[in-house]
N, C-alpha and C. Protein backbone atom coordinates (compact mmCIF):
# COMPACT_ATOMS: atom_id res chain seq x y z
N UNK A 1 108.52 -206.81 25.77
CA UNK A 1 109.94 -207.06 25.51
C UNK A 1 110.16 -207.30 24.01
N UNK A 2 111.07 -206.66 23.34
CA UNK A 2 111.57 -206.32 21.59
C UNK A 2 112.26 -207.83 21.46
N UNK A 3 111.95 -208.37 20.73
CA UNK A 3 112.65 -209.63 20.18
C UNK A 3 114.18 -209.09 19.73
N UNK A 4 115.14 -210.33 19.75
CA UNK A 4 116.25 -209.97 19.40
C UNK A 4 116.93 -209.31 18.31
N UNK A 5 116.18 -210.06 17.65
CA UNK A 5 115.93 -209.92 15.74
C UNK A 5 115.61 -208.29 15.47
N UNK A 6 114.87 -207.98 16.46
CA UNK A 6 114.09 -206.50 16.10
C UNK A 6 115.25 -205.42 17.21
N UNK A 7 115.90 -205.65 17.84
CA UNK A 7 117.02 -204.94 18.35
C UNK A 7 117.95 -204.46 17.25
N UNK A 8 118.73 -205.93 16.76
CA UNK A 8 119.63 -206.30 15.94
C UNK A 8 119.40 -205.54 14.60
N UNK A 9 118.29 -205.14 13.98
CA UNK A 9 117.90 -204.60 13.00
C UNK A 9 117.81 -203.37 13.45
N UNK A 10 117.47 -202.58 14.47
CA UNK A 10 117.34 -201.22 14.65
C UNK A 10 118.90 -201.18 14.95
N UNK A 11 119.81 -201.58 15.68
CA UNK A 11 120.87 -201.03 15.54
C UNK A 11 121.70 -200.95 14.07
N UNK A 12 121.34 -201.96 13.08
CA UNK A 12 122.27 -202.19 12.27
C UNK A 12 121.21 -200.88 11.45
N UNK A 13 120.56 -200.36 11.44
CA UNK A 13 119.21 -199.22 10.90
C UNK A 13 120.45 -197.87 11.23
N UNK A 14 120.55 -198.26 12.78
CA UNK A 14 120.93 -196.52 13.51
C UNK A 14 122.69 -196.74 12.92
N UNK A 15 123.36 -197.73 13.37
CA UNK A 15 124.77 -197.24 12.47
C UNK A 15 124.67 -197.06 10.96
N UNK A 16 123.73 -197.73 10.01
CA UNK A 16 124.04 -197.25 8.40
C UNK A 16 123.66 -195.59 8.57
N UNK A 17 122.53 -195.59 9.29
CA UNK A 17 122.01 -193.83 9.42
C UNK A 17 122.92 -192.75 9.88
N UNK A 18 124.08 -193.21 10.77
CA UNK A 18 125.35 -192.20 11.42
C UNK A 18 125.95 -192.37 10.33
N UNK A 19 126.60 -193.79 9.86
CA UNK A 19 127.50 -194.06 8.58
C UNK A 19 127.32 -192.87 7.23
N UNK A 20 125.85 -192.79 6.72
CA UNK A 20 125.58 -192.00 5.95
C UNK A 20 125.43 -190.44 6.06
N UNK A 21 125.15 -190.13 7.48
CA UNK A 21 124.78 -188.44 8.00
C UNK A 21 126.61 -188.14 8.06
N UNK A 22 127.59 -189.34 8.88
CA UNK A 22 128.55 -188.65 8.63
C UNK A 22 129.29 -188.36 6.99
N UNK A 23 128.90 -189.19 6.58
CA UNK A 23 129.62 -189.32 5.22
C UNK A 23 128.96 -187.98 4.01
N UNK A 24 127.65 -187.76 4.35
CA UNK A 24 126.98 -186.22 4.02
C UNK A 24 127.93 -185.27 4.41
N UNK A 25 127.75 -185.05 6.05
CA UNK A 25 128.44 -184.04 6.74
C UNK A 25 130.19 -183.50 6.28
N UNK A 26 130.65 -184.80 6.05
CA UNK A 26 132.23 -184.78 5.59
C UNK A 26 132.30 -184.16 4.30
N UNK A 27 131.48 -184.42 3.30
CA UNK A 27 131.09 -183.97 2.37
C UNK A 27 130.76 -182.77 1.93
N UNK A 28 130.04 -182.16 3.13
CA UNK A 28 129.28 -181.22 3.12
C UNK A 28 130.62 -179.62 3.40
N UNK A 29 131.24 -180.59 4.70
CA UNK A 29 132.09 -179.54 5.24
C UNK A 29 133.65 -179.19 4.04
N UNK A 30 133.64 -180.25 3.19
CA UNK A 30 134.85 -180.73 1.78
C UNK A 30 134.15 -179.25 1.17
N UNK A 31 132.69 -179.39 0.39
CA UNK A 31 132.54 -178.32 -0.36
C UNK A 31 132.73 -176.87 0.20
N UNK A 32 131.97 -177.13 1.34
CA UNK A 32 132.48 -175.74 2.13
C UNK A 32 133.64 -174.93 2.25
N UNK A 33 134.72 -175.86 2.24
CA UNK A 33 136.23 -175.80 2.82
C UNK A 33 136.38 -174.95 0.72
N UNK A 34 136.42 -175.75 0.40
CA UNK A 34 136.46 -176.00 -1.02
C UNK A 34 135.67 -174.26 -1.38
N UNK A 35 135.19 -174.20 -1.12
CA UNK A 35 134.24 -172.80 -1.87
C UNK A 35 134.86 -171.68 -1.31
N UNK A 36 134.86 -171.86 0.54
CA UNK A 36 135.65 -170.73 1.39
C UNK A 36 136.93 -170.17 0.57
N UNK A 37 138.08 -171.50 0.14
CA UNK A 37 138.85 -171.35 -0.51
C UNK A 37 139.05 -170.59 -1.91
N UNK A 38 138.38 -171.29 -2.88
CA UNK A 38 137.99 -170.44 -4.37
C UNK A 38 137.80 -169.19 -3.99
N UNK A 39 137.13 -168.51 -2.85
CA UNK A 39 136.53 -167.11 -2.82
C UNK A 39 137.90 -166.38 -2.28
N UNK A 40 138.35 -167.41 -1.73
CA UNK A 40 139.74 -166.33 -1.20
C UNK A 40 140.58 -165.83 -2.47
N UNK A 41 141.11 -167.20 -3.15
CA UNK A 41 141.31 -167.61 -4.55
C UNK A 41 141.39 -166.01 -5.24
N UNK A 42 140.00 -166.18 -5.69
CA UNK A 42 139.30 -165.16 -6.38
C UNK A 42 139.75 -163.92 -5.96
N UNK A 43 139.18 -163.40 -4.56
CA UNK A 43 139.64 -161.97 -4.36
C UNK A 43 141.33 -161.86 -4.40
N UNK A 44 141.87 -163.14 -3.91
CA UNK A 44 143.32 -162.67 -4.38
C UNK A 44 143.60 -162.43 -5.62
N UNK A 45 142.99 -162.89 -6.35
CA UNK A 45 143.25 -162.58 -7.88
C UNK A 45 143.15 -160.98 -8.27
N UNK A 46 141.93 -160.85 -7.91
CA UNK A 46 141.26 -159.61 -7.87
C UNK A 46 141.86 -158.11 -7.52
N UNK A 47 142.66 -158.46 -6.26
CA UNK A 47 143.39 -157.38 -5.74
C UNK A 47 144.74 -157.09 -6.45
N UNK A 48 145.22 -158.72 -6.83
CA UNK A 48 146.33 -158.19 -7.87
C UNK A 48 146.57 -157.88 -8.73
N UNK A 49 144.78 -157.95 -9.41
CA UNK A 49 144.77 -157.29 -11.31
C UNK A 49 144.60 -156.01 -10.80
N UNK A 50 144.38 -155.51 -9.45
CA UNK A 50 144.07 -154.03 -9.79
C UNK A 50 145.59 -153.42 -8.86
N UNK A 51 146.43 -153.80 -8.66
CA UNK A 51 147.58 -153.20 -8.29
C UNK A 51 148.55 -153.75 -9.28
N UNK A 52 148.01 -154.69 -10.45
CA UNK A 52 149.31 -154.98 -11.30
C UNK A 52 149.05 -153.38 -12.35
């Protein structure tokens, strides 16, 4: 049987570890969003220097 102390520490272990994977992930999916965008950006640019 896990002492209390040693519960109490693995959970407060497993929420900083979600806390931080989500805060990556949010991050992760920002640049994504962020880059998808610029590239659209870009080719719109692109299509209108060559029909201006």
């Amino acid at each position: 049987m896990p002492r209390y102390s040693d519960i109490t520490e693995m959970s407060r272990y497993t929420t900083w570890l979600m806390r931080v994977h989500g805060t990556l992930f949010f991050s992760f999916l920002a640049l994504l969003c962020f880059w998808i965008i610029s590239k659209l950006i870009l080719k719109f640019y692109a299509i209108r220097e060559q029909h201006a």
